[in-house]
Protein backbone atom coordinates (compact mmCIF):
# COMPACT_ATOMS: atom_id res chain seq x y z
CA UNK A 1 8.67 -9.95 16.84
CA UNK A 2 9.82 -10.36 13.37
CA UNK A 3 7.74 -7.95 11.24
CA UNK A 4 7.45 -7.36 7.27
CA UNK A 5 6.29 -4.43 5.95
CA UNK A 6 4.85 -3.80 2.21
CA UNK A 7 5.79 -0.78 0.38
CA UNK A 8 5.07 1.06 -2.78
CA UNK A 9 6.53 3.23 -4.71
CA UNK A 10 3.82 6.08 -6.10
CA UNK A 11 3.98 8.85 -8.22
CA UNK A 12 4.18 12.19 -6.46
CA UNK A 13 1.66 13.88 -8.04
CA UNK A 14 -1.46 13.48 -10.32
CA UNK A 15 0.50 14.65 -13.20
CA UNK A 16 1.19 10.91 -14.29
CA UNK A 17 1.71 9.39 -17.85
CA UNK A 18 -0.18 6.48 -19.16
CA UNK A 19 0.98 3.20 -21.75
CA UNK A 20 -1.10 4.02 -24.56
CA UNK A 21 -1.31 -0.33 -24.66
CA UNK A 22 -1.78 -1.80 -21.07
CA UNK A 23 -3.45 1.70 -19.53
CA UNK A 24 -1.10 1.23 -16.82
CA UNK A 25 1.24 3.72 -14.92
CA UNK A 26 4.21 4.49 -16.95
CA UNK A 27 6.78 4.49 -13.74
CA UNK A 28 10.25 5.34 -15.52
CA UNK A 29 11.22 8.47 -14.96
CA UNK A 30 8.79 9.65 -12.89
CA UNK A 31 9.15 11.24 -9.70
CA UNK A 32 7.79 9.32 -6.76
CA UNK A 33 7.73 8.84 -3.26
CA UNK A 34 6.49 5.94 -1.08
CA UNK A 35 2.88 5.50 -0.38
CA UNK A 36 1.82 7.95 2.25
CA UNK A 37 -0.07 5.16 3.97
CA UNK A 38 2.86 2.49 3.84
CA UNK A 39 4.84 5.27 5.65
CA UNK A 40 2.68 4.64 8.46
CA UNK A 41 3.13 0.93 8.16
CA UNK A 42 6.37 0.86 8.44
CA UNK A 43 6.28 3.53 11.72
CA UNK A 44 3.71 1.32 12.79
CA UNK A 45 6.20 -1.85 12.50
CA UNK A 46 9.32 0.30 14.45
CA UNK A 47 6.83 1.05 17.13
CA UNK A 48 6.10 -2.62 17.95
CA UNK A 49 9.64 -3.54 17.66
CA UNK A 50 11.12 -1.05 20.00
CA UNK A 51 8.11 -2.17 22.95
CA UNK A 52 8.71 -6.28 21.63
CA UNK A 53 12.34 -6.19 19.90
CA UNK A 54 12.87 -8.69 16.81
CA UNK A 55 13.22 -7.39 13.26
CA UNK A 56 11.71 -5.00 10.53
CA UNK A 57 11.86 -6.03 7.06
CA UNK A 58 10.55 -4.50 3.73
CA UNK A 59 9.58 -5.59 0.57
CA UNK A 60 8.21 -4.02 -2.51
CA UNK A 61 7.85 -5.03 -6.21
CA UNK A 62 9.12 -2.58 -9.15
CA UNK A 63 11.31 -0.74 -10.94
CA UNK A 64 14.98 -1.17 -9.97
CA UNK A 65 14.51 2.92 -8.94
CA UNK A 66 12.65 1.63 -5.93
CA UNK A 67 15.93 0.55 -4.42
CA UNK A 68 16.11 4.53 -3.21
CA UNK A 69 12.72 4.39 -1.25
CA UNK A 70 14.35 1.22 0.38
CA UNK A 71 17.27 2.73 1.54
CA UNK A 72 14.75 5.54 2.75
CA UNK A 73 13.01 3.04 4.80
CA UNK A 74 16.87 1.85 6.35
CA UNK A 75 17.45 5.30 7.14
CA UNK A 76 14.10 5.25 8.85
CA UNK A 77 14.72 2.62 11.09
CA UNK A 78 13.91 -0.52 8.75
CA UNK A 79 16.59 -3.35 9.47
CA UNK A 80 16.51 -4.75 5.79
CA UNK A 81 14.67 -4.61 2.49
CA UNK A 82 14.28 -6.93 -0.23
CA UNK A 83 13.07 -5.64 -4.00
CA UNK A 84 11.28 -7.73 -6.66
CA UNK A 85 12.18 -6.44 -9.69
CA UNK A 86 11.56 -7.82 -13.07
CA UNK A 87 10.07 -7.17 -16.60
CA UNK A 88 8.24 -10.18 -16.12
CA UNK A 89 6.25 -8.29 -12.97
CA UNK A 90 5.42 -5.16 -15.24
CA UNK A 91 1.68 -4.37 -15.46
CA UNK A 92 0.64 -6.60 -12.46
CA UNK A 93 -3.31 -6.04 -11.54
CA UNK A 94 -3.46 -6.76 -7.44
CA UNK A 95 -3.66 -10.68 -8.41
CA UNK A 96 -1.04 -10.76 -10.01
CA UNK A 97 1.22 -8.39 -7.46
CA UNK A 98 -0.12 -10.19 -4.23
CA UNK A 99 1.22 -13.57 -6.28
CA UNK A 100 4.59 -11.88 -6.74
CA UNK A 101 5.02 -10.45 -3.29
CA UNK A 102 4.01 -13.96 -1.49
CA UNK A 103 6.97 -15.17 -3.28
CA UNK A 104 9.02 -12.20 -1.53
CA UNK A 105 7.76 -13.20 1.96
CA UNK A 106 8.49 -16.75 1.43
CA UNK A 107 11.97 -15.39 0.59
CA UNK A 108 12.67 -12.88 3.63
CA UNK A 109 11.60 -16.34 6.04
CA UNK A 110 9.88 -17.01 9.49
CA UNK A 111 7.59 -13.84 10.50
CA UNK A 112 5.57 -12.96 13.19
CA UNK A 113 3.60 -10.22 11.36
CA UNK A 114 2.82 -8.33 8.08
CA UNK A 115 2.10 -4.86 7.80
CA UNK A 116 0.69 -3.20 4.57
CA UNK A 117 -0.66 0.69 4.35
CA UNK A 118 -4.63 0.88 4.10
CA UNK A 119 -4.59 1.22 -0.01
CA UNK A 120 -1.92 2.96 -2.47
CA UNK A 121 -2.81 6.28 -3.33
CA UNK A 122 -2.24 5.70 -7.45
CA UNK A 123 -5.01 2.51 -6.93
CA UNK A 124 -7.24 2.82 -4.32
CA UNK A 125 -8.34 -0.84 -4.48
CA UNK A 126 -6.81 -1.52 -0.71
CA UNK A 127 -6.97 -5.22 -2.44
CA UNK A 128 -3.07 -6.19 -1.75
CA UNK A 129 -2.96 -6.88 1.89
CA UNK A 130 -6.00 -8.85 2.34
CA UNK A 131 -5.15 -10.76 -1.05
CA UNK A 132 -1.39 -11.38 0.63
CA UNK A 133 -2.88 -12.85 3.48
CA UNK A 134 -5.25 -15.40 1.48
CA UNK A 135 -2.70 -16.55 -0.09
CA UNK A 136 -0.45 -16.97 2.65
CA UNK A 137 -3.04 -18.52 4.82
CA UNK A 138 -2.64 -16.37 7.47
CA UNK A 139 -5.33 -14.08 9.31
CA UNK A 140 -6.29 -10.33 8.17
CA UNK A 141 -7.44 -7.55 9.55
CA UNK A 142 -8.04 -4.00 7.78
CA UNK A 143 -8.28 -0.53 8.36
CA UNK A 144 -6.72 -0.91 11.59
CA UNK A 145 -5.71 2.06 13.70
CA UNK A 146 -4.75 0.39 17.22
CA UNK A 147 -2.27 -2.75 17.88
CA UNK A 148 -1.51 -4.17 20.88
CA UNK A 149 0.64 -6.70 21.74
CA UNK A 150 -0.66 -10.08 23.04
CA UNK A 151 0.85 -13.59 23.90
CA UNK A 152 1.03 -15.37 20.43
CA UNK A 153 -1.66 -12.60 19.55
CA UNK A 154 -2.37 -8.74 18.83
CA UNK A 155 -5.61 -7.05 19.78
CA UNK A 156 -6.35 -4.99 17.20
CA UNK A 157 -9.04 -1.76 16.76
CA UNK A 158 -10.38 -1.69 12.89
CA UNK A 159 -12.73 0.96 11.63
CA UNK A 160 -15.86 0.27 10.23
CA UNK A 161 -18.74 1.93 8.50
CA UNK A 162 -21.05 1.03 11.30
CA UNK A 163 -18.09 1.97 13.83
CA UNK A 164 -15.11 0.92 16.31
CA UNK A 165 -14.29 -3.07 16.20
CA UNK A 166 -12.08 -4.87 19.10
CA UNK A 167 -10.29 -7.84 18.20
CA UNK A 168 -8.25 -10.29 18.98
CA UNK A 169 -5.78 -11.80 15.99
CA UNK A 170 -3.72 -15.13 16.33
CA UNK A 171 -0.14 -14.89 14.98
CA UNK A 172 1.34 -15.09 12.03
CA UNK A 173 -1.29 -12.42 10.73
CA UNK A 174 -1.45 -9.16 8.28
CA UNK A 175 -2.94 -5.70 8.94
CA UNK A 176 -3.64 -2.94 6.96
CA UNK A 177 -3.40 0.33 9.16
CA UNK A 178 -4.51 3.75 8.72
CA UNK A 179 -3.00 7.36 9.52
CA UNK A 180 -3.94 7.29 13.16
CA UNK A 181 -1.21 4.28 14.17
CA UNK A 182 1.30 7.46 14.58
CA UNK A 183 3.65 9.90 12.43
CA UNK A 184 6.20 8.80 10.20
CA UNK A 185 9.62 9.61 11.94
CA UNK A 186 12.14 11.00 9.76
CA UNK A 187 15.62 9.65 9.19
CA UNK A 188 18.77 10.29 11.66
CA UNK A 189 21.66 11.46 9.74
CA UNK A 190 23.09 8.53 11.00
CA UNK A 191 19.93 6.62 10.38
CA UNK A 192 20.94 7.97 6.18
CA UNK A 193 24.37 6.84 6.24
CA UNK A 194 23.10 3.29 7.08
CA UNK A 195 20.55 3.19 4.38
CA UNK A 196 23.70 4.51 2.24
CA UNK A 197 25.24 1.45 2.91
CA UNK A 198 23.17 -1.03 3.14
CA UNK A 199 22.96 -3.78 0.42
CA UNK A 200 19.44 -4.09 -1.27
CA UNK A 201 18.94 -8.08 -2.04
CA UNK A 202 17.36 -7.42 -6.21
CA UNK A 203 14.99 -10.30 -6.61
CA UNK A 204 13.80 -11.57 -10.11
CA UNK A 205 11.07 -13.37 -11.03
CA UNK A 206 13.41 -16.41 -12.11
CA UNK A 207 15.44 -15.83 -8.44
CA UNK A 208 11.72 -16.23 -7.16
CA UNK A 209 10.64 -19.43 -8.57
CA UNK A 210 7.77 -17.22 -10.17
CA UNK A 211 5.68 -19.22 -12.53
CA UNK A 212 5.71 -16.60 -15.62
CA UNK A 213 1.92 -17.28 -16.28
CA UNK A 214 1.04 -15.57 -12.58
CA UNK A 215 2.77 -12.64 -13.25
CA UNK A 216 2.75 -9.38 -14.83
CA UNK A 217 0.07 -8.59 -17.51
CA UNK A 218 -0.03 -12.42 -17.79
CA UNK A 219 -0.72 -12.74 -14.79
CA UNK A 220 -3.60 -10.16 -14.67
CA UNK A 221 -7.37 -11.42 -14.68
CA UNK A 222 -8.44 -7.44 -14.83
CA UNK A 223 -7.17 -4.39 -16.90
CA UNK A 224 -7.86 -1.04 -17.01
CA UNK A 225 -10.47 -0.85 -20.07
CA UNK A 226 -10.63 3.04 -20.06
CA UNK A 227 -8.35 6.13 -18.21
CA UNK A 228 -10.04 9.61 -18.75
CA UNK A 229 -10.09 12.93 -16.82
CA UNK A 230 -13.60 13.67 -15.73
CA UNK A 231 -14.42 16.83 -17.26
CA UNK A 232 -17.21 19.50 -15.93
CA UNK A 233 -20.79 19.13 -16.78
CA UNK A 234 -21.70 22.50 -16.29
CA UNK A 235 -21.66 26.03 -14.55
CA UNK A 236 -22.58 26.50 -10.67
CA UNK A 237 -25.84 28.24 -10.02
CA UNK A 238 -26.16 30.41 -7.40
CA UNK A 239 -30.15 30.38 -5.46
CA UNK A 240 -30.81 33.46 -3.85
CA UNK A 241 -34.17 34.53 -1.42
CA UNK A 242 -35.08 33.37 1.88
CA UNK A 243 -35.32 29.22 2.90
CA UNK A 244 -38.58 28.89 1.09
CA UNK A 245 -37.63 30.23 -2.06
CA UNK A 246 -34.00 28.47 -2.14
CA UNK A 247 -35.93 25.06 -1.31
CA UNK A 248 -38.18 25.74 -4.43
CA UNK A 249 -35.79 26.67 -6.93
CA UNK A 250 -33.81 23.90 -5.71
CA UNK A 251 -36.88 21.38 -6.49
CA UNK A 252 -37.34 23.34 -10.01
CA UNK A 253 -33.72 22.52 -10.77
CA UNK A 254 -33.52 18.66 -9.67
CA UNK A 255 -36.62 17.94 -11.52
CA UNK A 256 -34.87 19.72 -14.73
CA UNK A 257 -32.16 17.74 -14.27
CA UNK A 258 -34.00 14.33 -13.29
């Protein structure tokens, strides 16, 4: 089974730094670390090949500094890795990143399946994988935390708000996994010397037949209008007495506040 996984490079803490212009992550010169939930993916994606053999490939779009969470994924276990990296991608909303990494996949060839952590932790939106899919034309499932192996298929478990879901998924197809698909392994020493080694393909939007008006802040139907820290509206108050009196000095205070 020929697997790709998405990754992204996030900052590693909150402390981040903002372009006064485009509101977006200023990502030179951070530090960062690959999305906690693509971490999974790609364990995920090792898994599957180890039971079904093939090959586990990785992509991501950014800064050419992303080449060292690639070579972190080699170490891993990842066979190769392919960046997109351009000025031309900088500022990309989800539209406009899903655009750029469907050009990747179409570059790394024939697959069998993609892989893509639930959401990145700098976003939240969990938009990317199921906007990869559409426009790949291929099936999607989210929030999955089960795969299993099928003829031309995987059956799948998803979580939902109104519980477990049981499916079956036709191949090609992309899933977006959760924690519970198993721990991250970390990398052999040999496993580091590898990812040492190994040549990272550098992809540009000009190498990737990008049309310049799909990418980047150009690219972009949405922006960030607004970035703020939410500050405190006021003190805690502490209700003392028995239930009866903490259930009406709790009504006294919501209609004060309502």
């Amino acid at each position: 089974m020929n697997i790709i996984v998405c990754v992204k490079q996030v900052p590693s803490s909150n402390e981040v730094r903002l372009d006064p212009k485009t509101n977006t992550i200023v990502r030179d010169g951070c530090d960062a670390v690959i999305n906690p939930f693509d971490s999974h993916a790609l364990e995920a994606a090792l898994c599957l090949r180890e039971k079904l053999g093939g090959k586990v490939s990785v992509l991501s779009m950014g800064i050419p500094a992303c080449e060292s969470m690639l070579r972190d994924c080699i170490a891993r276990g990842a066979d190769d890795a392919l960046l997109l990296t351009d000025r031309a991608f900088a500022g990309a909303d989800t539209l406009a990143t899903s655009y750029a990494l469907s050009l990747g996949v179409r570059r790394l060839g024939a697959f069998d399946l993609i892989l893509c952590g639930r959401m990145a932790v700098d976003g939240d939106t969990a938009q990317i994988g199921p906007e990869l899919a559409e426009r790949l034309h291929i099936p999607h499932v989210s929030d999955v935390s089960e795969i299993r192996p099928g003829r031309g298929c995987i059956f799948v478990r998803r979580e939902t708000d109104d519980g477990l879901e049981r499916l079956r998924v036709p191949l090609p197809a992309l899933l977006t996994v959760t924690r519970e698909l198993g721990t991250p392994r970390l990398p052999s020493i040999t496993g580091v010397l590898k990812g040492e080694e190994h040549e990272i393909p550098l992809l540009d939007a000009c190498g990737a037949g990008a049309d310049p008006a799909k990418c980047g802040l150009n690219g972009s139907p949405t922006q960030v209008a607004r970035t703020y820290i939410p500050q405190g509206r006021g003190q805690a108050v502490e209700i003392t007495g028995d239930a009866a009196q903490q259930a009406a000095r709790l009504t006294e205070i919501i209609r004060e506040v309502l």
